[in-house]
C-alpha atoms as a PDB file:
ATOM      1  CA  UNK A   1     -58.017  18.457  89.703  1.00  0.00           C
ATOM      2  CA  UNK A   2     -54.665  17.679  88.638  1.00  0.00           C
ATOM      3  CA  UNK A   3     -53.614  21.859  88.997  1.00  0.00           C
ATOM      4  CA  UNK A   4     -50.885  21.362  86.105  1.00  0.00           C
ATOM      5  CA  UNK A   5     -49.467  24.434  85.303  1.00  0.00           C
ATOM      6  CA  UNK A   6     -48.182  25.995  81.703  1.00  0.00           C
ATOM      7  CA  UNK A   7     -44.760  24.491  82.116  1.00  0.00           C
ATOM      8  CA  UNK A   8     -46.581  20.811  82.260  1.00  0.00           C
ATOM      9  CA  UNK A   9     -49.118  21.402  79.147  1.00  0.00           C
ATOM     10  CA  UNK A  10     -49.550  23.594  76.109  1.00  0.00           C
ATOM     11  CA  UNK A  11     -53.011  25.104  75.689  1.00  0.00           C
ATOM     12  CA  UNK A  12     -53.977  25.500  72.411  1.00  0.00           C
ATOM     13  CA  UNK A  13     -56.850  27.596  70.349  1.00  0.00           C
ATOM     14  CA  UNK A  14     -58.528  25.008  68.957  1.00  0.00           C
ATOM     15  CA  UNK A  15     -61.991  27.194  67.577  1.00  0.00           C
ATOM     16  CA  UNK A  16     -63.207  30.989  67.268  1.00  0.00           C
ATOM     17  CA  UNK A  17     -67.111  31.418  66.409  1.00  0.00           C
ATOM     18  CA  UNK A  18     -69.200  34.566  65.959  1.00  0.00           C
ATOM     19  CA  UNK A  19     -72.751  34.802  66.280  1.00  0.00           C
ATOM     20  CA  UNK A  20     -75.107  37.859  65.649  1.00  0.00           C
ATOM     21  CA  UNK A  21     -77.157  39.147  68.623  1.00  0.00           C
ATOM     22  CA  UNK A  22     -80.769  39.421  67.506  1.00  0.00           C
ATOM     23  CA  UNK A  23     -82.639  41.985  68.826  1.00  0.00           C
ATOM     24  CA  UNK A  24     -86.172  41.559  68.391  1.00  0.00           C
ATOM     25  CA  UNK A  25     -85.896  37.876  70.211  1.00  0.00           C
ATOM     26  CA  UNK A  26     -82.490  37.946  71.853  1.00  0.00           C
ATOM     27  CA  UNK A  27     -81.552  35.459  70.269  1.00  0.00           C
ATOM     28  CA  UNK A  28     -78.358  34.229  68.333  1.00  0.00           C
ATOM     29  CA  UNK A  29     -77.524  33.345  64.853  1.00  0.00           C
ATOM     30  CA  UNK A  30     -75.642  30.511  63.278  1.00  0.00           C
ATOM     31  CA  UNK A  31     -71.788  30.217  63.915  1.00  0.00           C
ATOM     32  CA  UNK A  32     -70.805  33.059  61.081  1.00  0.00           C
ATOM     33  CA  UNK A  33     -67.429  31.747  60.691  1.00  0.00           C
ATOM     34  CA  UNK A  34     -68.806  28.125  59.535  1.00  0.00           C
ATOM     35  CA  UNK A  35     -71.127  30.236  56.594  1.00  0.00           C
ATOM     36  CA  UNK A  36     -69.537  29.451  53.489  1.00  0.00           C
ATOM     37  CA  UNK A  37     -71.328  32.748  51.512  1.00  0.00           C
ATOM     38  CA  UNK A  38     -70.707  35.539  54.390  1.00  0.00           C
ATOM     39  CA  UNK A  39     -72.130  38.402  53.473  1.00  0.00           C
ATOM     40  CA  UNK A  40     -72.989  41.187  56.345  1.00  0.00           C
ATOM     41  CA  UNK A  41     -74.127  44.005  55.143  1.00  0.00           C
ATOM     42  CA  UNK A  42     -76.729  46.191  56.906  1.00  0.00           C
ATOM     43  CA  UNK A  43     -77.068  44.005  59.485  1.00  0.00           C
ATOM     44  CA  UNK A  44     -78.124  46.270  62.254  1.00  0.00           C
ATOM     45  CA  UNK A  45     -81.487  46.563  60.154  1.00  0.00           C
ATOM     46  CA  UNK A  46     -81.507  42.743  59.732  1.00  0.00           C
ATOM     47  CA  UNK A  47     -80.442  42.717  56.355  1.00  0.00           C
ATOM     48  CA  UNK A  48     -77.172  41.006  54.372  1.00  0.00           C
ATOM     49  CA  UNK A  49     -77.784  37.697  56.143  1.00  0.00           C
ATOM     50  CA  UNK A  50     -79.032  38.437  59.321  1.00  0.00           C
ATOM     51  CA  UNK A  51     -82.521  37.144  60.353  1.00  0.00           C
ATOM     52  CA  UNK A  52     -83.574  40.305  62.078  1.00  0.00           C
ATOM     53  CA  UNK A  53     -81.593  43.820  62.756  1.00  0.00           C
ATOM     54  CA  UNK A  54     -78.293  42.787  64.793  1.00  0.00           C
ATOM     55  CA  UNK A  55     -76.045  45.504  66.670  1.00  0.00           C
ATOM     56  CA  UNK A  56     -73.819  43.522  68.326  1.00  0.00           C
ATOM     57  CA  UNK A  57     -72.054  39.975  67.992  1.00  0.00           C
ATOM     58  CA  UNK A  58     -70.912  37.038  70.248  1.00  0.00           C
ATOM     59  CA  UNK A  59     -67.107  35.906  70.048  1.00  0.00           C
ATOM     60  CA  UNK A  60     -66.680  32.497  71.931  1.00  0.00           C
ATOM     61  CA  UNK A  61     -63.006  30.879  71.723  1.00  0.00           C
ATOM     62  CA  UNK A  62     -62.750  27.169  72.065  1.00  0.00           C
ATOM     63  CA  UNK A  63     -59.002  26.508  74.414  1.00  0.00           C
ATOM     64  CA  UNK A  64     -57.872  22.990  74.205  1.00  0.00           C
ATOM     65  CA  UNK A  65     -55.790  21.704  77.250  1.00  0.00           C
ATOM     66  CA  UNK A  66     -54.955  19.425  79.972  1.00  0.00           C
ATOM     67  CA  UNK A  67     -58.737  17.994  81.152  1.00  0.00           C
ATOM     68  CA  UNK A  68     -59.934  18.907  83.979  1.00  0.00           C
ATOM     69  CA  UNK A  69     -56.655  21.291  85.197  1.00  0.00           C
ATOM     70  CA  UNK A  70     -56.606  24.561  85.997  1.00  0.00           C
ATOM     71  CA  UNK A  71     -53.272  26.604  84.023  1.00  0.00           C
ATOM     72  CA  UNK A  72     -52.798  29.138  86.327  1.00  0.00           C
ATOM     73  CA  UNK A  73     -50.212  30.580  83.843  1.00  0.00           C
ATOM     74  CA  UNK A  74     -52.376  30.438  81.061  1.00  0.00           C
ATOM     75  CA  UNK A  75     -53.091  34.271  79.161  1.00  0.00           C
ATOM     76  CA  UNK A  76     -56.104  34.054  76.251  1.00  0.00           C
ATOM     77  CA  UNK A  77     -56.157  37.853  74.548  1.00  0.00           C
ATOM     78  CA  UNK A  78     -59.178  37.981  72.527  1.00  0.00           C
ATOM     79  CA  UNK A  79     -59.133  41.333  70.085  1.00  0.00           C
ATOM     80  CA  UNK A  80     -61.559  42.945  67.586  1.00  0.00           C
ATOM     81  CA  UNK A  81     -60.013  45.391  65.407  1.00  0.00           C
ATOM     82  CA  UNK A  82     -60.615  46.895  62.520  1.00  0.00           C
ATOM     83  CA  UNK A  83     -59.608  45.791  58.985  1.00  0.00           C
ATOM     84  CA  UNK A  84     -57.469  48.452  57.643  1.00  0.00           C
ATOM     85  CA  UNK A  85     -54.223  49.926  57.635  1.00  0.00           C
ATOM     86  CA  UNK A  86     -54.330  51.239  60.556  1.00  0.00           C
ATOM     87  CA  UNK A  87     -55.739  48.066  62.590  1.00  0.00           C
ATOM     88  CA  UNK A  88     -57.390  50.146  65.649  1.00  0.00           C
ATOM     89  CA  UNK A  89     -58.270  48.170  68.128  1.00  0.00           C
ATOM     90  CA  UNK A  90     -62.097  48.345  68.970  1.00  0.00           C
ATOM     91  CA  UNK A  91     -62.631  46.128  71.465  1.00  0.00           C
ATOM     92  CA  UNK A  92     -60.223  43.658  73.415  1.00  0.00           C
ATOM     93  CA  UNK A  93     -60.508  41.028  76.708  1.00  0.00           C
ATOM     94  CA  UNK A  94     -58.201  39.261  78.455  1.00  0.00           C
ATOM     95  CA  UNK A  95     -58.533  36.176  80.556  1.00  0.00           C
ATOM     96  CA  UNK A  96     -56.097  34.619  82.904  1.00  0.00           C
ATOM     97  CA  UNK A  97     -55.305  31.288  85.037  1.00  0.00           C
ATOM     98  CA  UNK A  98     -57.853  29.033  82.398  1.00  0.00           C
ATOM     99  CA  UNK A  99     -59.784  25.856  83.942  1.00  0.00           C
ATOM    100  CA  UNK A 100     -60.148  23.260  81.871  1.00  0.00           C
ATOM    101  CA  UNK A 101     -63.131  20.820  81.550  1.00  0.00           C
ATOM    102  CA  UNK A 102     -63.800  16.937  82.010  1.00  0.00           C
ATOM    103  CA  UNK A 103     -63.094  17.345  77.735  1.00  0.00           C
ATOM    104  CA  UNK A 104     -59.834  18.865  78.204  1.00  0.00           C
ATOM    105  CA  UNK A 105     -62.017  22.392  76.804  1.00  0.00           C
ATOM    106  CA  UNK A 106     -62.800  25.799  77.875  1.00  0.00           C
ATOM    107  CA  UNK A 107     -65.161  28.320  76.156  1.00  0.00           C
ATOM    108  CA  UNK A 108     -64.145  32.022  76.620  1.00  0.00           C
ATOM    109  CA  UNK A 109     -66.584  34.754  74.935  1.00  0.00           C
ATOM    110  CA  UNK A 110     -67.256  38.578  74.897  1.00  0.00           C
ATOM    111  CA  UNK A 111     -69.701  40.804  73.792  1.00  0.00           C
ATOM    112  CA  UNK A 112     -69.016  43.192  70.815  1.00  0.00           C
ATOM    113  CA  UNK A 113     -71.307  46.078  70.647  1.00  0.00           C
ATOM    114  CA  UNK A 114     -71.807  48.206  67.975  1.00  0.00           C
ATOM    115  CA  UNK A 115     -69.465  47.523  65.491  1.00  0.00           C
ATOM    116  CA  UNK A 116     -71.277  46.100  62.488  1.00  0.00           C
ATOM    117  CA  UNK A 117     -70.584  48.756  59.852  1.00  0.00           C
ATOM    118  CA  UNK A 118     -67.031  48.154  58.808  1.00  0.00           C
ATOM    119  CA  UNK A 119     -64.897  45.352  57.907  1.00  0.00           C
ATOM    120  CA  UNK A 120     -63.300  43.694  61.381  1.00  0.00           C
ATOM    121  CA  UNK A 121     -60.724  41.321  62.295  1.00  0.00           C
ATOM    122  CA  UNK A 122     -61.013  39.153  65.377  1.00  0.00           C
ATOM    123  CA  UNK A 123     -57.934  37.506  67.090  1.00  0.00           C
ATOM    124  CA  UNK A 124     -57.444  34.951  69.241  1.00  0.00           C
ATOM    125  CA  UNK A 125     -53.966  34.451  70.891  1.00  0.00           C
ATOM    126  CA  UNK A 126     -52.631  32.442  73.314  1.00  0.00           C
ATOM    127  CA  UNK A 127     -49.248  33.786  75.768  1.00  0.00           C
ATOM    128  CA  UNK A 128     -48.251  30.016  74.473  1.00  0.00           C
ATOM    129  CA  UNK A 129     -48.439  30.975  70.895  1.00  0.00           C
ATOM    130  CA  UNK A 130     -51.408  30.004  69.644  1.00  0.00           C
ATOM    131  CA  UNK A 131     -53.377  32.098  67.455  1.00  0.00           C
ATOM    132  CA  UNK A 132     -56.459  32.228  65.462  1.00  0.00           C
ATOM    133  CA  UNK A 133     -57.991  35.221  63.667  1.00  0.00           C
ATOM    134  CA  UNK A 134     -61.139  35.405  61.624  1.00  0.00           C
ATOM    135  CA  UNK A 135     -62.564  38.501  59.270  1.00  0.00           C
ATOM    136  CA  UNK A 136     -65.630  39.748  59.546  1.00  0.00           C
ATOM    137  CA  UNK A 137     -66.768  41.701  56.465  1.00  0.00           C
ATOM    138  CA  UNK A 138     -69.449  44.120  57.953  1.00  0.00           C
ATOM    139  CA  UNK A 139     -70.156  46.877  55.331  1.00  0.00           C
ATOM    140  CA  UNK A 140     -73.222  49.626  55.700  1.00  0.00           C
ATOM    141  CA  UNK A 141     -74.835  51.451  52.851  1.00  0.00           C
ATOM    142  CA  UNK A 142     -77.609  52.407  50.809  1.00  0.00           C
END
């Protein structure tokens, strides 16, 4: 490994996906941000799009860099908040010092648990710069 460091390469955000957690098989769903009719309503019951009821979702973010290197500089912040005026924060993970792969990539996920009844926003952000954000539009009701 070549052990370049921020100062040498730029790390960029090159992807954020989301994928329901199924419940009855553990299983996940399709990449939601690739759906072109997202609709995600009720999902914890398995309903607006969801194959079966769905709690919690997957958010993996693609990091482009130097392959095979480790960036022991690099930051990735990774927050869920909610889609409002008020933009509280609901769930957040950071990840430092990134090794890249033979492909010059790096996946980086979390877990979101039990957020699926309100309209979200997740961001991706680089301490380079680079950002990426995606909206979720969860919604509950009769």
């Amino acid at each position: 490994m070549s052990g370049l460091t921020a100062a040498a390469q730029t790390a960029t955000i090159e992807d954020i996906r989301v994928q329901l957690f199924y419940e009855y098989s553990g299983t996940l769903s399709d990449d939601l941000t690739k759906r072109k009719d997202l609709v995600l309503r009720n999902t914890m019951i398995g309903e607006g799009g969801a194959k079966e009821p769905a709690n919690s979702f997957l958010v993996s973010v693609v990091v482009k860099g130097q392959s095979e290197a480790f960036d022991k500089d690099a930051a990735l912040t990774v927050t869920v908040a909610m889609n409002d005026r008020r933009k509280s924060k609901v769930a957040d993970k950071a990840f430092t010092g990134i090794l890249f792969g033979p492909e010059g990539k790096v996946v980086k996920a979390m877990l979101v648990y039990d957020r699926v009844c309100a309209p979200l926003t997740v961001t991706a952000k680089l301490k380079s710069g680079s950002t990426k954000s995606f909206n979720l539009p969860f919604k509950c009701g009769e």
